[in-house]
N, C-alpha and C. Protein backbone atom coordinates (compact mmCIF):
# COMPACT_ATOMS: atom_id res chain seq x y z
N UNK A 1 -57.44 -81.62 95.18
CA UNK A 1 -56.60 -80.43 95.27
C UNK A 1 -55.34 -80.80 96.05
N UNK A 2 -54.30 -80.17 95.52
CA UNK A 2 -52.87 -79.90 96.29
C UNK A 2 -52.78 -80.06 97.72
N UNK A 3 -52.36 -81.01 98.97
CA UNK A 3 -52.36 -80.43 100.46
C UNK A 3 -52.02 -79.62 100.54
N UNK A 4 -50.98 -78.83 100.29
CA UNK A 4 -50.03 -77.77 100.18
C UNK A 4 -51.22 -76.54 100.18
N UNK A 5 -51.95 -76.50 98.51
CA UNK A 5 -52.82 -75.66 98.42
C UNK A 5 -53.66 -75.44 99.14
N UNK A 6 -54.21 -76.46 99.71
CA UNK A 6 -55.70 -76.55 100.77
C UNK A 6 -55.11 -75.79 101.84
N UNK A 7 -54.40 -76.42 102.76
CA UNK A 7 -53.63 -75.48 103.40
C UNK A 7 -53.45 -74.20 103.45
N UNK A 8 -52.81 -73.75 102.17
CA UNK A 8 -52.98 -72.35 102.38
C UNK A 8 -54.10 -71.62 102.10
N UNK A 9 -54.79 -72.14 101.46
CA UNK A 9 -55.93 -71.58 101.44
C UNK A 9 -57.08 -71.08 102.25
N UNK A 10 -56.74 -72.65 103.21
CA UNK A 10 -57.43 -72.55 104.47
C UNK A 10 -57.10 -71.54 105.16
N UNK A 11 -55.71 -71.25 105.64
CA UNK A 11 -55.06 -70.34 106.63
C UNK A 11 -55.09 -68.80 105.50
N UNK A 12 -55.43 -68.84 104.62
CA UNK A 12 -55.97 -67.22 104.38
C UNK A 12 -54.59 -66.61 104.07
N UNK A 13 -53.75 -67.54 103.48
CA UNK A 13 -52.40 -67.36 102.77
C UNK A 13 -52.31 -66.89 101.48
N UNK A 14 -53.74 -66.91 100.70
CA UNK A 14 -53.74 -66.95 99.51
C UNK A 14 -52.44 -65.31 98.57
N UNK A 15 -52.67 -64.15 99.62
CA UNK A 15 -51.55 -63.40 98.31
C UNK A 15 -50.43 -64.23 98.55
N UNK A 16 -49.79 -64.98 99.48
CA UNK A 16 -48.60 -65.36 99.93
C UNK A 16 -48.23 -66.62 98.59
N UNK A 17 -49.20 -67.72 98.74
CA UNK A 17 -49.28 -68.36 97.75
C UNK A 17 -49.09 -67.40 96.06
N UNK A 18 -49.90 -66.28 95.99
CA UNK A 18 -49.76 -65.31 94.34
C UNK A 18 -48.44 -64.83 94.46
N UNK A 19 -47.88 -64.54 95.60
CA UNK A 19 -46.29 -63.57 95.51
C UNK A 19 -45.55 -64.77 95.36
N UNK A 20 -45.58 -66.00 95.72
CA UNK A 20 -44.40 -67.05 95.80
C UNK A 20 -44.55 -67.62 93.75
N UNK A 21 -45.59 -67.30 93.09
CA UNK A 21 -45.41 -68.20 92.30
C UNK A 21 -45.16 -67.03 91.24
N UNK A 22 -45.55 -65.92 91.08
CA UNK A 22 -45.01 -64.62 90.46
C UNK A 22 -43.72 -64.57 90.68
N UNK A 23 -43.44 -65.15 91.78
CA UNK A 23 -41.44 -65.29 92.19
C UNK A 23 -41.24 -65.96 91.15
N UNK A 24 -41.74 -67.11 91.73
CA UNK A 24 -41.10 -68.38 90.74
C UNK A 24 -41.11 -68.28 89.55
N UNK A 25 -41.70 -67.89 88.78
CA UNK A 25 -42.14 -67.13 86.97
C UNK A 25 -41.34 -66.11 86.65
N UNK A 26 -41.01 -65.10 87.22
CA UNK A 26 -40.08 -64.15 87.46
C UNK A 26 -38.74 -64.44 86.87
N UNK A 27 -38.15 -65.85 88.22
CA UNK A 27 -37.02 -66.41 88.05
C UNK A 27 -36.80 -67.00 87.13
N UNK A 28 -37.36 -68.17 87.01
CA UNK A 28 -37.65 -69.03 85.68
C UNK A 28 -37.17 -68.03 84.38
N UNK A 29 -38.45 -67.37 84.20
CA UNK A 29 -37.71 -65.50 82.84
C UNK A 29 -36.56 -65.56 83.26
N UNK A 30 -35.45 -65.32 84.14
CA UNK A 30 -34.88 -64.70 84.03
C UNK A 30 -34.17 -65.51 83.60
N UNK A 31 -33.93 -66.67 84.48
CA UNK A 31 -32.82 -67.82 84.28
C UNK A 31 -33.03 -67.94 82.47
N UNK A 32 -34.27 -68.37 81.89
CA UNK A 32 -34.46 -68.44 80.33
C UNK A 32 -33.55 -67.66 79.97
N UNK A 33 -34.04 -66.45 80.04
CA UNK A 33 -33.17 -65.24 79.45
C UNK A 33 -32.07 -64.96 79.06
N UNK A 34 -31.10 -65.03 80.90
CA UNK A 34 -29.65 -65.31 80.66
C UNK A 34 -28.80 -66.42 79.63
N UNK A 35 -29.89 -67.76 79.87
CA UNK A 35 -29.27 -68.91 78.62
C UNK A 35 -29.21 -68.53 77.25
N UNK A 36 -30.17 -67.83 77.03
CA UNK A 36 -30.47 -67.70 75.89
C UNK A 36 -29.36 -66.38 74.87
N UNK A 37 -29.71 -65.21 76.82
CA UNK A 37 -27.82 -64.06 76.09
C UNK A 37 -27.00 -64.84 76.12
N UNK A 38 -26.20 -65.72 76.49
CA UNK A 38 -25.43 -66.49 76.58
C UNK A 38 -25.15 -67.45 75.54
N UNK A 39 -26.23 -67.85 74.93
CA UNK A 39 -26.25 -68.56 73.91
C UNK A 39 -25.83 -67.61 71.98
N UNK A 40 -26.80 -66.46 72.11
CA UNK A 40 -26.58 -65.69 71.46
C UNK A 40 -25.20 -64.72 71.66
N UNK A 41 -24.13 -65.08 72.69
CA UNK A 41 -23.25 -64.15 72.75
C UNK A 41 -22.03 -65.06 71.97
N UNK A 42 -22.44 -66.85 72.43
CA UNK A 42 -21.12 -67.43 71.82
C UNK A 42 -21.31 -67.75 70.31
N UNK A 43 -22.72 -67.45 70.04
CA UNK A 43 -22.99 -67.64 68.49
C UNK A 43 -22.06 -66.11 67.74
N UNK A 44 -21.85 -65.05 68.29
CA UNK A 44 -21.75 -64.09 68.36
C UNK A 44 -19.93 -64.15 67.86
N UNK A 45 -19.55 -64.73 69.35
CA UNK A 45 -18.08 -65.06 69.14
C UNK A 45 -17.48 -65.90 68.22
N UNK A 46 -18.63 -67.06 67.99
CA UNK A 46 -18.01 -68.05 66.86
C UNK A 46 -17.78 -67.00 65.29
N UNK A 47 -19.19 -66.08 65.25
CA UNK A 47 -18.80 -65.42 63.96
C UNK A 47 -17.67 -64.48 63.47
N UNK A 48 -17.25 -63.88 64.80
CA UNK A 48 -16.24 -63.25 64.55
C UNK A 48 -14.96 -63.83 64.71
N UNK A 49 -14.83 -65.13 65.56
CA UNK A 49 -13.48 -65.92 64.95
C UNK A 49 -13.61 -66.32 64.04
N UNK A 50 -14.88 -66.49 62.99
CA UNK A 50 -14.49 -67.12 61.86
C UNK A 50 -14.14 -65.51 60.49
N UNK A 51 -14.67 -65.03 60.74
CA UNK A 51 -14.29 -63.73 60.32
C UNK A 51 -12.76 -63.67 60.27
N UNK A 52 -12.04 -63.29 61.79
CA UNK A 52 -10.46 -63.10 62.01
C UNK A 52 -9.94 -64.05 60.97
N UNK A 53 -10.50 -65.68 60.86
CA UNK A 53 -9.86 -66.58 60.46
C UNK A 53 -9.96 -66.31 58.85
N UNK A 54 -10.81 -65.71 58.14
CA UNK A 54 -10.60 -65.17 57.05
C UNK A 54 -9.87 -64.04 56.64
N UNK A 55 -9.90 -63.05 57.81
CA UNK A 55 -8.87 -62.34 57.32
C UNK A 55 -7.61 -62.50 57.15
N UNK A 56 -7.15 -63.69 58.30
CA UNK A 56 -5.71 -64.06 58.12
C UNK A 56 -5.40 -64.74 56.99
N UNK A 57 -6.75 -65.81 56.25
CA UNK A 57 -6.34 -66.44 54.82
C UNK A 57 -6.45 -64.95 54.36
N UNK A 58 -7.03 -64.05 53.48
CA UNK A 58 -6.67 -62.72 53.16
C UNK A 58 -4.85 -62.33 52.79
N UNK A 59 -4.60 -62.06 54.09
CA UNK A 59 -3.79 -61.70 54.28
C UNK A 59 -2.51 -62.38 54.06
N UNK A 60 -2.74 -63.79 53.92
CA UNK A 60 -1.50 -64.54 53.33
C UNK A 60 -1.34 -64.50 51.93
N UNK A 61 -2.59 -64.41 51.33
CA UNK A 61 -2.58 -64.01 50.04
C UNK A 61 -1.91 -63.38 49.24
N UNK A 62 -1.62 -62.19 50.10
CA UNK A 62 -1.03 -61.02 49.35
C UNK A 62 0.18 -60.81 49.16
């Protein structure tokens, strides 16, 4: 086992140990999350500059 873990285990830390790693899982989600809006926002932007960029061929057209 973990020193770390034994440790707390021993000293009767154990919710302290459940709240620190529910943190950490928490964060982790969130950080995922944000990459992922972030990712989906510039996929987002690429479509609509390519859009503009058709409307301007369009528009020379005419």
């Amino acid at each position: 086992m973990d020193e770390l873990t034994k440790t707390v285990i021993e000293r009767g830390d154990l919710a302290h140990l459940a709240l620190f790693l529910w943190a950490t899982g928490a964060s982790t989600l969130l950080v995922w999350s944000l990459r992922e809006l972030a990712k989906a926002n510039q996929h987002f932007n690429d479509f609509v500059r390519e859009i503009a960029t058709l409307n301007q061929l369009f528009k020379k057209g005419d």
